[in-house]
N, C-alpha and C. Protein backbone atom coordinates (compact mmCIF):
# COMPACT_ATOMS: atom_id res chain seq x y z
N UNK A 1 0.84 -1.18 0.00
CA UNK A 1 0.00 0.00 0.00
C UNK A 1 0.88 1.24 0.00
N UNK A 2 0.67 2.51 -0.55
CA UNK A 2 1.20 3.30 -1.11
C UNK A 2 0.38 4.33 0.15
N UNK A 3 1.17 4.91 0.91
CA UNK A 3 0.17 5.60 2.14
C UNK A 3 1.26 7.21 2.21
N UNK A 4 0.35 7.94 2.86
CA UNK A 4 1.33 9.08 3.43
C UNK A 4 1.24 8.57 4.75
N UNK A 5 2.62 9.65 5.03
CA UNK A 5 2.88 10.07 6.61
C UNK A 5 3.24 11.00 6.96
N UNK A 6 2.85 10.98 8.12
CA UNK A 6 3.15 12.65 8.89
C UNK A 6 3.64 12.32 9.81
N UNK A 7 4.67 13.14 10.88
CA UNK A 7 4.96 12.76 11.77
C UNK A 7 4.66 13.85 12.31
N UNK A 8 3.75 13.94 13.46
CA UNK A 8 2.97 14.94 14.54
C UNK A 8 3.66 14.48 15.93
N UNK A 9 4.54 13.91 16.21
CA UNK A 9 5.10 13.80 17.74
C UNK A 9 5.81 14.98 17.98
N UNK A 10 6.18 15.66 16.92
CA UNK A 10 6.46 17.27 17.87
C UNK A 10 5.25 17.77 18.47
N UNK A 11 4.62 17.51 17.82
CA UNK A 11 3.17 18.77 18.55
C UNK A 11 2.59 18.13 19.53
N UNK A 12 2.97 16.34 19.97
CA UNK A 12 2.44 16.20 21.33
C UNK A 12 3.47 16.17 22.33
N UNK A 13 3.14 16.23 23.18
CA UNK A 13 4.11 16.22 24.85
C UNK A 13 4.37 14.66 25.14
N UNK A 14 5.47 13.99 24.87
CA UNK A 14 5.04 12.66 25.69
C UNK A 14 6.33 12.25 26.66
N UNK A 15 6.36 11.41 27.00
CA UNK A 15 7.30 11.13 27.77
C UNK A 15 8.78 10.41 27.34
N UNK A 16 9.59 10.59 27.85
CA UNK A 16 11.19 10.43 27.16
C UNK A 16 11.30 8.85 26.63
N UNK A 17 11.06 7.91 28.00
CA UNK A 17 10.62 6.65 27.65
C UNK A 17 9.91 6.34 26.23
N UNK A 18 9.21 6.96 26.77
CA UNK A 18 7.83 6.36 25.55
C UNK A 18 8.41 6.74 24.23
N UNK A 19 8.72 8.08 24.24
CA UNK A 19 8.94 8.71 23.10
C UNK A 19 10.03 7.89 22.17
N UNK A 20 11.21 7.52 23.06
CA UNK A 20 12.29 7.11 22.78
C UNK A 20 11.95 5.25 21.72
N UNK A 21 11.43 5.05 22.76
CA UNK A 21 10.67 3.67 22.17
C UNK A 21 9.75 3.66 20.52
N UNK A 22 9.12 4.46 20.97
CA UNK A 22 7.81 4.85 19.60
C UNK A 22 9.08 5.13 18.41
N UNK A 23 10.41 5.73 18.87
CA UNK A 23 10.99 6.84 17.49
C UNK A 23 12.17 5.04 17.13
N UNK A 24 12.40 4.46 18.30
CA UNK A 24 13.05 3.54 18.07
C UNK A 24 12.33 1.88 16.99
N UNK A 25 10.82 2.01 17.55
CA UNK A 25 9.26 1.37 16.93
C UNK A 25 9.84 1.88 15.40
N UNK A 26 9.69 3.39 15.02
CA UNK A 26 9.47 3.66 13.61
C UNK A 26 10.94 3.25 12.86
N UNK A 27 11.75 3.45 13.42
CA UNK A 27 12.97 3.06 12.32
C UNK A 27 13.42 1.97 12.38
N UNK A 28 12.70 1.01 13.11
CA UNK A 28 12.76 -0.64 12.70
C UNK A 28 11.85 -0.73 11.78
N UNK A 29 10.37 -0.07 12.15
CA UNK A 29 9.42 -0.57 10.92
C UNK A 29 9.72 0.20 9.68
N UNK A 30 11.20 1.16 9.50
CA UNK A 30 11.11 1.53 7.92
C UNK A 30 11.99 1.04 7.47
N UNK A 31 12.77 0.38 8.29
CA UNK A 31 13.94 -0.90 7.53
C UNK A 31 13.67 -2.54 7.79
N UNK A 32 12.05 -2.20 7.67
CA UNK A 32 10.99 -3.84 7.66
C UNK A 32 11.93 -4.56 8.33
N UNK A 33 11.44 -3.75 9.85
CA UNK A 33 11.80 -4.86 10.76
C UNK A 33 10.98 -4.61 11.63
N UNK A 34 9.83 -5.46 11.16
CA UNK A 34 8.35 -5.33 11.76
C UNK A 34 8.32 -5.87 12.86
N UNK A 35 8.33 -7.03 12.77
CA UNK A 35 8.08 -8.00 14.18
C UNK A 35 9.54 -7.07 15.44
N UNK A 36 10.33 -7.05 15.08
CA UNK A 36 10.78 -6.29 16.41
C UNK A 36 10.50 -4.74 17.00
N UNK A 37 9.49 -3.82 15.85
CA UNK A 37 9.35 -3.02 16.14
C UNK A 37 7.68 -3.54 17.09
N UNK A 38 7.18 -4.37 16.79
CA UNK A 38 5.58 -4.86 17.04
C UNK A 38 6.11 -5.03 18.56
N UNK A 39 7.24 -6.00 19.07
CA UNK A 39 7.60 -6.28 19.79
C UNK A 39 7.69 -5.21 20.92
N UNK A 40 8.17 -4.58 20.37
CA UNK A 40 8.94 -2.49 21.29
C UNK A 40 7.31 -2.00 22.12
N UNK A 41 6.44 -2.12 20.97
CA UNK A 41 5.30 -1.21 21.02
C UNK A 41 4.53 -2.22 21.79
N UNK A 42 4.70 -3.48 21.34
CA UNK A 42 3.45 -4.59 22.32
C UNK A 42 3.67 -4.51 23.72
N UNK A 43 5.28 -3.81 23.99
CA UNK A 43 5.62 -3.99 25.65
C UNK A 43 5.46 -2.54 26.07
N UNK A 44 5.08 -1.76 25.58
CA UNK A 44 4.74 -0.57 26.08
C UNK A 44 3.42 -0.82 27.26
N UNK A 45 3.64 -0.48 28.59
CA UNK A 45 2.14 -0.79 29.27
C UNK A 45 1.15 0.05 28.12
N UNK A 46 0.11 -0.50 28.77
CA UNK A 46 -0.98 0.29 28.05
C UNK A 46 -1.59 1.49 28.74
N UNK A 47 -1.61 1.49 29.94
CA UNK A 47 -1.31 3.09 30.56
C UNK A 47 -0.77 3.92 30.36
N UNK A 48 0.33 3.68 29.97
CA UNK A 48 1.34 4.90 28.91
C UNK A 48 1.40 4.95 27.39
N UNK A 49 0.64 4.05 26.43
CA UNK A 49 0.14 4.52 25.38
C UNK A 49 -0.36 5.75 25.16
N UNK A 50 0.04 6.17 23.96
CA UNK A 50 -0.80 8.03 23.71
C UNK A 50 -1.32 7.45 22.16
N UNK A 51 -1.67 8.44 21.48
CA UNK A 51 -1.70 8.83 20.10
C UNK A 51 -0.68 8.26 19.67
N UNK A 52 0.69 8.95 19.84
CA UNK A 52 1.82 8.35 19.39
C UNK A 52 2.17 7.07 18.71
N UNK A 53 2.03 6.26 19.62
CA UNK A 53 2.02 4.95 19.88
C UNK A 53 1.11 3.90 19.07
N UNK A 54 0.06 4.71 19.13
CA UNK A 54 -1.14 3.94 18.31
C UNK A 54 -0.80 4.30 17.08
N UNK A 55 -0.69 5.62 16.63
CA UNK A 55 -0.35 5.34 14.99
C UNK A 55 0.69 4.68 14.28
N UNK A 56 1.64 4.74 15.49
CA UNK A 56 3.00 3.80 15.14
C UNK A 56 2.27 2.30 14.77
N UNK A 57 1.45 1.70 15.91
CA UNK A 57 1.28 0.46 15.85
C UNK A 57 0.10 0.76 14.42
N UNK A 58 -0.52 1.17 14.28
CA UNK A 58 -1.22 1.73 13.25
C UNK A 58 -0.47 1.38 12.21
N UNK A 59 0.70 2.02 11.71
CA UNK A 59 1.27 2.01 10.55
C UNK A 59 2.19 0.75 10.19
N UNK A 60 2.53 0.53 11.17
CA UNK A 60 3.20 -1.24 10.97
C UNK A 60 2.48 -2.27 10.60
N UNK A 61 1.20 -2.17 11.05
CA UNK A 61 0.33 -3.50 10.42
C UNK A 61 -0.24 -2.51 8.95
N UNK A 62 -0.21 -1.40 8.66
CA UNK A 62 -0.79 -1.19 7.48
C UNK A 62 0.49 -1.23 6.47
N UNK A 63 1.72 -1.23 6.74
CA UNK A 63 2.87 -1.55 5.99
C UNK A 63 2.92 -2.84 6.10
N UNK A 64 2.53 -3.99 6.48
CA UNK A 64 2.18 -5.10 6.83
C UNK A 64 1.31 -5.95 6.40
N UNK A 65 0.54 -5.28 5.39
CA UNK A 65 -0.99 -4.95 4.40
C UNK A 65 -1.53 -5.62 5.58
N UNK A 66 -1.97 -5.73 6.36
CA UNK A 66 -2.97 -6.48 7.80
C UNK A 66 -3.83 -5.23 8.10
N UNK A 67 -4.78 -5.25 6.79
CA UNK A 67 -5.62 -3.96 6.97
C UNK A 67 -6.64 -4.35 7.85
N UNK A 68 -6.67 -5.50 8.52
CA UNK A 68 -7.96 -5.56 9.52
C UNK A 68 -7.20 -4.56 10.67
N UNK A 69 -6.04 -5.34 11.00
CA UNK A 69 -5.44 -5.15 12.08
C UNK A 69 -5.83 -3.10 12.18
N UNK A 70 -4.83 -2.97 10.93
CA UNK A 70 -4.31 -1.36 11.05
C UNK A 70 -6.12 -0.43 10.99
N UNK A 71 -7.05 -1.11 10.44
CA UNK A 71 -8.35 -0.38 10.23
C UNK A 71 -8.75 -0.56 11.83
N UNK A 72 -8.46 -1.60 12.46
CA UNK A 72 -9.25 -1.68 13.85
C UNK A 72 -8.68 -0.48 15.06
N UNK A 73 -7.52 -0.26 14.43
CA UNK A 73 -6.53 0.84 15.52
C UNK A 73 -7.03 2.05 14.93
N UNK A 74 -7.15 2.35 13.06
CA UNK A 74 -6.98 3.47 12.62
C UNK A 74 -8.38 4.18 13.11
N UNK A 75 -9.19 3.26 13.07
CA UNK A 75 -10.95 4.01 13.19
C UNK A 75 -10.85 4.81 14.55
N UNK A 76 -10.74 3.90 15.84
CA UNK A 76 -10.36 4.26 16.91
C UNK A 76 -9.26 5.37 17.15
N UNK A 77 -8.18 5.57 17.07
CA UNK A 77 -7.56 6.42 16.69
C UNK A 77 -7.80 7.54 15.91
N UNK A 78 -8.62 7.92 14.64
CA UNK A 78 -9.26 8.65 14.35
C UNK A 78 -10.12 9.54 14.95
N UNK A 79 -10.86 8.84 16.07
CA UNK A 79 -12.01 9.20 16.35
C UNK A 79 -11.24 10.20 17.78
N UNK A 80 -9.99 9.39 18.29
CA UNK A 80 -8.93 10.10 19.36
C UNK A 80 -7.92 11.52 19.13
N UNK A 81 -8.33 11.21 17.72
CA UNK A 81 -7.20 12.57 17.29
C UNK A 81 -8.35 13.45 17.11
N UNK A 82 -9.45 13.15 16.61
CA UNK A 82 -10.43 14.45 16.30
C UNK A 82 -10.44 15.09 17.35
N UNK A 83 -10.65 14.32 18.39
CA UNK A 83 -11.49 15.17 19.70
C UNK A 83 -10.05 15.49 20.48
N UNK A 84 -8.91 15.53 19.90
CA UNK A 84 -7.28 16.34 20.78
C UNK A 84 -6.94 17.43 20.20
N UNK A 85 -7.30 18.42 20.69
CA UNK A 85 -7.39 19.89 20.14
C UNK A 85 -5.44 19.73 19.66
N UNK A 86 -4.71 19.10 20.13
CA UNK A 86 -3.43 19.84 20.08
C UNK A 86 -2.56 18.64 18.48
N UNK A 87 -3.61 18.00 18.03
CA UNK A 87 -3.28 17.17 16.95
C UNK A 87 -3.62 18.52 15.56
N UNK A 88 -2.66 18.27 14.72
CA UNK A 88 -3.09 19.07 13.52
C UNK A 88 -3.91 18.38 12.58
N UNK A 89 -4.57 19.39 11.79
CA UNK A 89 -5.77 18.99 10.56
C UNK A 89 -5.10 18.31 9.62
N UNK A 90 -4.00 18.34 9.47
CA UNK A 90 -3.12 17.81 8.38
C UNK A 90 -3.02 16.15 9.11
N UNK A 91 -2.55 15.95 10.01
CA UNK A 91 -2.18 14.23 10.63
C UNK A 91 -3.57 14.13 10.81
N UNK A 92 -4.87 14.79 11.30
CA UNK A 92 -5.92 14.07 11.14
C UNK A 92 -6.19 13.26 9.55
N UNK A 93 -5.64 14.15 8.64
CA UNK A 93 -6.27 14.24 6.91
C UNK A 93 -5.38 13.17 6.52
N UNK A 94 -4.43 13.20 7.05
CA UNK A 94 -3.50 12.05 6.64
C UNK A 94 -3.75 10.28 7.22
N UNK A 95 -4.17 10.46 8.53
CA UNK A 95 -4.47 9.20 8.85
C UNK A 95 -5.68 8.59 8.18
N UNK A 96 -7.32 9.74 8.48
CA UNK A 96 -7.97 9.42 7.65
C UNK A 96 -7.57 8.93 6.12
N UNK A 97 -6.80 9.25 5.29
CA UNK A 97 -6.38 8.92 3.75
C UNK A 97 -6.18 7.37 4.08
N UNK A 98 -5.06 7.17 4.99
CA UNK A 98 -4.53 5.98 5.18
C UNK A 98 -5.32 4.48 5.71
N UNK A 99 -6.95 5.04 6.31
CA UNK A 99 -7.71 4.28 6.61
C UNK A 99 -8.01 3.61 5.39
N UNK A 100 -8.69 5.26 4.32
CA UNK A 100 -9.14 4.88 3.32
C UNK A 100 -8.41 3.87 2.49
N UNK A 101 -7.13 3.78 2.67
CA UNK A 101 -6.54 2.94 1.36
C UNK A 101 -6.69 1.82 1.77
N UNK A 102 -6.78 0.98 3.57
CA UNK A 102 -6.92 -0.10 3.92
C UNK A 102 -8.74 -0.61 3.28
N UNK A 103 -9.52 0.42 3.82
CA UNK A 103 -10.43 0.03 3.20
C UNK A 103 -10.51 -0.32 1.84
N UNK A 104 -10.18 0.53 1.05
CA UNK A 104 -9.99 0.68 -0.40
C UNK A 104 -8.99 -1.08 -0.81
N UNK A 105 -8.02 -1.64 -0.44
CA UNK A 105 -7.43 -2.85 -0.85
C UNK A 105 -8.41 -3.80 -0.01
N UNK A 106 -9.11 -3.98 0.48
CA UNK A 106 -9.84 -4.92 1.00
C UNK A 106 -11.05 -5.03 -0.02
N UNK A 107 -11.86 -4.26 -0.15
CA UNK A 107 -12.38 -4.08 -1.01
C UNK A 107 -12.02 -4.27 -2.48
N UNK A 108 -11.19 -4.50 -2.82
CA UNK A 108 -10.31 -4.48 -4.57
C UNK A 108 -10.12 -5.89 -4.42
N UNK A 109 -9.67 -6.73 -2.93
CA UNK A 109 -9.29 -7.51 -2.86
C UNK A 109 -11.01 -8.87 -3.05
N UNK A 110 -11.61 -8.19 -2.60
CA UNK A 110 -12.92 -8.98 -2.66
C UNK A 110 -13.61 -9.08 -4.24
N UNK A 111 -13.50 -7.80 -4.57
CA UNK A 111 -13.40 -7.27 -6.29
C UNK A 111 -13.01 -8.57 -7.23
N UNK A 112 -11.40 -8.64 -6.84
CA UNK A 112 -11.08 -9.21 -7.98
C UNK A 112 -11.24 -10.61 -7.86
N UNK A 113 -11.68 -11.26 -6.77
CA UNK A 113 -12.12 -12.63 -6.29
C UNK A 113 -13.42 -12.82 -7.35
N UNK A 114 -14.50 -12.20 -7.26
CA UNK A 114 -15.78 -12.08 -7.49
C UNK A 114 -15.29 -12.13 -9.30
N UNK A 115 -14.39 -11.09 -10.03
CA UNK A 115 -14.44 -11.17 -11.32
C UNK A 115 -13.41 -12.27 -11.29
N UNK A 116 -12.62 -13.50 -10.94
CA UNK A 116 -11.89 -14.32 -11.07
C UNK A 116 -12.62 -15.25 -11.23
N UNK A 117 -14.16 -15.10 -10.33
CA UNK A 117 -14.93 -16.58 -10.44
C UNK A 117 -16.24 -16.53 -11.42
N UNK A 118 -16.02 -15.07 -12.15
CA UNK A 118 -16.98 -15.06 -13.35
C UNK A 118 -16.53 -15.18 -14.79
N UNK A 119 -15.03 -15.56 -14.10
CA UNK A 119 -14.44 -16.27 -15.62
C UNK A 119 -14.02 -17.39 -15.45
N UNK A 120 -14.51 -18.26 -14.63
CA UNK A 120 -14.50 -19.77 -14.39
C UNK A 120 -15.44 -20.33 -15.09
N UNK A 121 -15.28 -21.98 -15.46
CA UNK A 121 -16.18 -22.34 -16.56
C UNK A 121 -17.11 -22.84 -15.11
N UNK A 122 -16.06 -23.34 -14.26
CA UNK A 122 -17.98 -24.64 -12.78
C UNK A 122 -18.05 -23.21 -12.10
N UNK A 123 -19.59 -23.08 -12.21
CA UNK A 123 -20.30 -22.42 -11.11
C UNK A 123 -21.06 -23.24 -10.37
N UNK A 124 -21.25 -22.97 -8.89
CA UNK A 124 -22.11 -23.86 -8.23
C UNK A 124 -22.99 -22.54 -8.00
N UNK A 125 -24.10 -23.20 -7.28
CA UNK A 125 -25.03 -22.18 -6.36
C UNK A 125 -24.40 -21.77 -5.52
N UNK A 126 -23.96 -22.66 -4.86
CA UNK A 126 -23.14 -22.29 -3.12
C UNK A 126 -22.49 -20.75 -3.98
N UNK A 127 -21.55 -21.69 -4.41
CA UNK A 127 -20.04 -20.28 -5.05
C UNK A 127 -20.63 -18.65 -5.65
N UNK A 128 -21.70 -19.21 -5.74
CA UNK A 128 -22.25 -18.11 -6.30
C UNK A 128 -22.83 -17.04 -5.64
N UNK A 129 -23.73 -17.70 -4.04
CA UNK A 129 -23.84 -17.01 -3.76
C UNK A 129 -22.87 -16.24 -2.84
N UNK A 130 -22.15 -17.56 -2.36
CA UNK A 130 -20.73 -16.66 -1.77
C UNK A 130 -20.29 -15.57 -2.30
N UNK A 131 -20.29 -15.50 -3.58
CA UNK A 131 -19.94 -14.10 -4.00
C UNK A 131 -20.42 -12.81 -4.14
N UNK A 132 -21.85 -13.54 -4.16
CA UNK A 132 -22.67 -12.20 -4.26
C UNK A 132 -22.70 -11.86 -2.77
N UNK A 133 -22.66 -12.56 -1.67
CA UNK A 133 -22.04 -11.67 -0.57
C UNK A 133 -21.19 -11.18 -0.70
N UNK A 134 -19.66 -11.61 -1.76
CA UNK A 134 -18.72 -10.64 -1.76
C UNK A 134 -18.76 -9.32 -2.01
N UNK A 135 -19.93 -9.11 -3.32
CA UNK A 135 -20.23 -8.49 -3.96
C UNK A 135 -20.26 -7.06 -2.33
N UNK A 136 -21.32 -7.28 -1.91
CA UNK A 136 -22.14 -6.73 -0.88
C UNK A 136 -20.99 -6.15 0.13
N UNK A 137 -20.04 -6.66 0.51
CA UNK A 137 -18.91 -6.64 1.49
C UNK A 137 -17.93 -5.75 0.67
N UNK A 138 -17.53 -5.98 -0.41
CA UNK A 138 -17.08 -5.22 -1.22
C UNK A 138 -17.12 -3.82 -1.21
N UNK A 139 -18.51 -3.49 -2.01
CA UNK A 139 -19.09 -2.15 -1.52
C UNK A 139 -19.19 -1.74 -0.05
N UNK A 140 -19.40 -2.32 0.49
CA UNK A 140 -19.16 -2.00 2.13
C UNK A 140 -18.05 -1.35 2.21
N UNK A 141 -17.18 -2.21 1.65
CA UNK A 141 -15.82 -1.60 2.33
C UNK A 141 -15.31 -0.16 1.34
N UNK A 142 -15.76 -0.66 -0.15
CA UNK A 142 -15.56 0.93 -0.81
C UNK A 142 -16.45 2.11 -0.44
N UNK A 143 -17.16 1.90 0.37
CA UNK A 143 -18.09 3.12 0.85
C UNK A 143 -17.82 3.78 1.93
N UNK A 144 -17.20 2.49 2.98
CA UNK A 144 -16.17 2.91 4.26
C UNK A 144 -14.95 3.84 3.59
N UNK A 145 -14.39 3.57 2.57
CA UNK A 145 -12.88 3.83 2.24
C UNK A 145 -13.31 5.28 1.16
N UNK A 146 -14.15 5.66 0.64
CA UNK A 146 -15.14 6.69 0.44
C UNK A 146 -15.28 7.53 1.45
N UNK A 147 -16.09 7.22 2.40
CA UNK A 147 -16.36 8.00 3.36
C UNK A 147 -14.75 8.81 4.14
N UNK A 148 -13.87 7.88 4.91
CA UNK A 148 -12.63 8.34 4.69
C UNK A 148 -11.56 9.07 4.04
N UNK A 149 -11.75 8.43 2.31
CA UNK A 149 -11.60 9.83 1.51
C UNK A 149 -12.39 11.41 1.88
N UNK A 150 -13.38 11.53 1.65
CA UNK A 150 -14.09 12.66 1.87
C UNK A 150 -13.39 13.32 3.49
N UNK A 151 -13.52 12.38 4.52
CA UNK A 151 -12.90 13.35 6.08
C UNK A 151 -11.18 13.29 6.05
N UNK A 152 -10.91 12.79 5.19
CA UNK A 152 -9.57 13.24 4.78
C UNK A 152 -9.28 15.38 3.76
N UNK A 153 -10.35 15.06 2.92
CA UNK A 153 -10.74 15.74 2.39
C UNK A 153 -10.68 17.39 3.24
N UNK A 154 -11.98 16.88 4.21
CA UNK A 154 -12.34 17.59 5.41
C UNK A 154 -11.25 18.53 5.71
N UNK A 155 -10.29 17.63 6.24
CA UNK A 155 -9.17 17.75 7.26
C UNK A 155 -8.29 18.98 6.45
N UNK A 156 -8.38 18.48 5.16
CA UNK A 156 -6.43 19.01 4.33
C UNK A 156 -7.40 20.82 4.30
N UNK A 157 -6.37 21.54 4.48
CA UNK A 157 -6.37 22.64 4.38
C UNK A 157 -5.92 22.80 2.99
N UNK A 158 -5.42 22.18 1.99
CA UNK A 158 -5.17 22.06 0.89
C UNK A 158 -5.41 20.50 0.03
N UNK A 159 -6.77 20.26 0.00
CA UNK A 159 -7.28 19.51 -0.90
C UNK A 159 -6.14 19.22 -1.78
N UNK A 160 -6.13 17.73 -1.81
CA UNK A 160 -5.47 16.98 -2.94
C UNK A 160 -6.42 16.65 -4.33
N UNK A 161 -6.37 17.23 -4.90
CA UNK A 161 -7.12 15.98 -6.51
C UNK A 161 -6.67 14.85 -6.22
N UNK A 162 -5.64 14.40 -6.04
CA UNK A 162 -5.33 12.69 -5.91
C UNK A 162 -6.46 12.05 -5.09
N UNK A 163 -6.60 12.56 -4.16
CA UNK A 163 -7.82 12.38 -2.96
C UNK A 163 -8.97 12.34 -3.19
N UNK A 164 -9.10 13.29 -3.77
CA UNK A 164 -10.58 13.57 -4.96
C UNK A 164 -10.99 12.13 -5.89
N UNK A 165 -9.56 11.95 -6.50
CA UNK A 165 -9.96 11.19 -7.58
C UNK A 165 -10.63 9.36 -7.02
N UNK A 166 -9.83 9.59 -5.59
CA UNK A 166 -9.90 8.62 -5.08
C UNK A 166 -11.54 8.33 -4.64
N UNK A 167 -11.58 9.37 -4.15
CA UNK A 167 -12.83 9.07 -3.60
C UNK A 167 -14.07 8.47 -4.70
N UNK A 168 -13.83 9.24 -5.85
CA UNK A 168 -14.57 9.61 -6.74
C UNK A 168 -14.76 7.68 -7.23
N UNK A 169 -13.66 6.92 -7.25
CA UNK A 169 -13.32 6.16 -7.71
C UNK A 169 -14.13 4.74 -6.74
N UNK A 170 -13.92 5.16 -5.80
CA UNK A 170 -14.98 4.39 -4.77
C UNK A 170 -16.56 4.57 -5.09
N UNK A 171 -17.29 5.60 -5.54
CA UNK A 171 -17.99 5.81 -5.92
C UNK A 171 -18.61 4.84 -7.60
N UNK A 172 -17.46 4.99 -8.36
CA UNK A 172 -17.51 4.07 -9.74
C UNK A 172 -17.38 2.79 -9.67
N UNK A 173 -16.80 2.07 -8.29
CA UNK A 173 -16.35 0.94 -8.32
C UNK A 173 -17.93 0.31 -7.40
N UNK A 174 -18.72 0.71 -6.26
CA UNK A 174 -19.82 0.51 -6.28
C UNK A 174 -21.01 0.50 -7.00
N UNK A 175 -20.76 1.66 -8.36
CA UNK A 175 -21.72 1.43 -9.28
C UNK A 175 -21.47 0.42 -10.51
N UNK A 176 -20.09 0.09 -10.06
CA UNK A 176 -19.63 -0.92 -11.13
C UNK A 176 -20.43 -2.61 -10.76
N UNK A 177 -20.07 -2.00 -9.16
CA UNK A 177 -20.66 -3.90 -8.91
C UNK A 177 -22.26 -3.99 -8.86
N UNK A 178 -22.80 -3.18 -8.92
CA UNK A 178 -24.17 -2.91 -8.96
C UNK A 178 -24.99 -3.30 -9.96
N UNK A 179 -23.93 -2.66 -11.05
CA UNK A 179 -24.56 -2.53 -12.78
C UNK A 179 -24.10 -3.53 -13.68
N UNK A 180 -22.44 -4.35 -13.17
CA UNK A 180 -21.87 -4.96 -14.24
C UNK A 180 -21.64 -6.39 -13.62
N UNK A 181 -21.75 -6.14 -12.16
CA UNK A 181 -21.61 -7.55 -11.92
C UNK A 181 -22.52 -8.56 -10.97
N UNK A 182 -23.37 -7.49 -9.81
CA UNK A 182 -24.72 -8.33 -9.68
C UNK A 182 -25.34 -9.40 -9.98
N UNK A 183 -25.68 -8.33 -11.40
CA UNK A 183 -26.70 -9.09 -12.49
C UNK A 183 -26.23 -9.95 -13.29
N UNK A 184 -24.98 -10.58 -13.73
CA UNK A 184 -24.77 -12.06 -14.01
C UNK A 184 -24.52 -13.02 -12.80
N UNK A 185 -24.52 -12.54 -11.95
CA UNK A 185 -24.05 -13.60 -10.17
C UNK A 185 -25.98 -13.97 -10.18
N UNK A 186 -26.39 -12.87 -10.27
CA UNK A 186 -27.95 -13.32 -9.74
C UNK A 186 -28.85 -13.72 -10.96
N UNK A 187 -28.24 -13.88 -12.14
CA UNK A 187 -28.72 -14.37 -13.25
C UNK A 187 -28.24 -16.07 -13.39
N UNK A 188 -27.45 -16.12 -12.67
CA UNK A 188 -26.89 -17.58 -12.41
C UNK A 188 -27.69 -18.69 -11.27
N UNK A 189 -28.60 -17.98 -10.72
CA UNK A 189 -29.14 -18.30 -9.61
C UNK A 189 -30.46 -18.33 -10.25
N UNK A 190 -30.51 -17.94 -11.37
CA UNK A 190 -32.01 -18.18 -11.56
C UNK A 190 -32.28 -19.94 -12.33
């Protein structure tokens, strides 16, 4: 995944420990050395977790593509930076983006399952309808990763078009499964 970053630990206050750990966390995880940075951050008590900390662990499982993992911290975290007056609009706009792209490959990832098994010659019922739940989960997740685009959007004091386009694109890819691929999954079922 292709993500931005910001680094906002100047603008919070944290502690030398912690700090030292989190900055020691990031430059293992940018010379993919994940599992010992996971390690740094997993032994942090959780009483002394901040922001910090969480986006670190945040960004290791999303460099990690473990977009469950990094979406289950990022939402939460999101919702922690909005309401911290002393976080900037920019690391809000940025994390939001970064949700979106987890959403956004989960979704692509369900995508291309669904058109892999409509160019198979055996269809079953079962398989079929399995997919058309994919179908459904799919859009779920491009509408989540949509919505994220847009409060990314929110956030930037200088709107990206890239961001734009993105969003826009979540938008085409739900009317895609709607219009182009539905209706042969549920034409198979008849």
């Amino acid at each position: 995944l292709q993500r931005i970053e910001f680094d906002f630990r100047e603008k919070t206050s944290v502690n030398n420990f912690l700090d030292l750990n989190i900055k020691k966390a990031t430059i293992l995880r940018k010379n993919n050395r994940v599992d010992e940075a996971l390690n740094i951050l997993n032994n942090i008590p959780i009483s002394t977790q901040n922001i910090n900390s969480q986006y670190e662990l945040f960004l290791i499982y999303m460099d990690s593509d473990n977009c469950d993992m990094a979406i289950g911290i990022g939402e939460d975290l999101f919702i922690e930076m909005e309401q911290d007056p002393t976080i900037s609009m920019k690391a809000i706009s940025e994390l939001a983006f970064n949700i979106a792209l987890c959403f956004d490959q989960k979704g692509d990832l369900l995508y291309n399952k669904v058109i892999d098994y409509l160019g198979e010659e055996n269809k079953t019922e079962e398989l079929t309808s399995t997919h058309l739940e994919n179908c459904v989960e799919s859009k779920n997740y491009y509408s989540s990763a949509k919505d994220y685009y847009r409060s990314s959007l929110d956030y930037d004091e200088e709107p990206s078009n890239a961001t734009k386009t993105f969003k826009k694109e979540m938008r085409k890819n739900i009317r895609k499964i709607d219009d182009l691929i539905i209706p042969p999954l549920e034409n198979l079922l008849k």
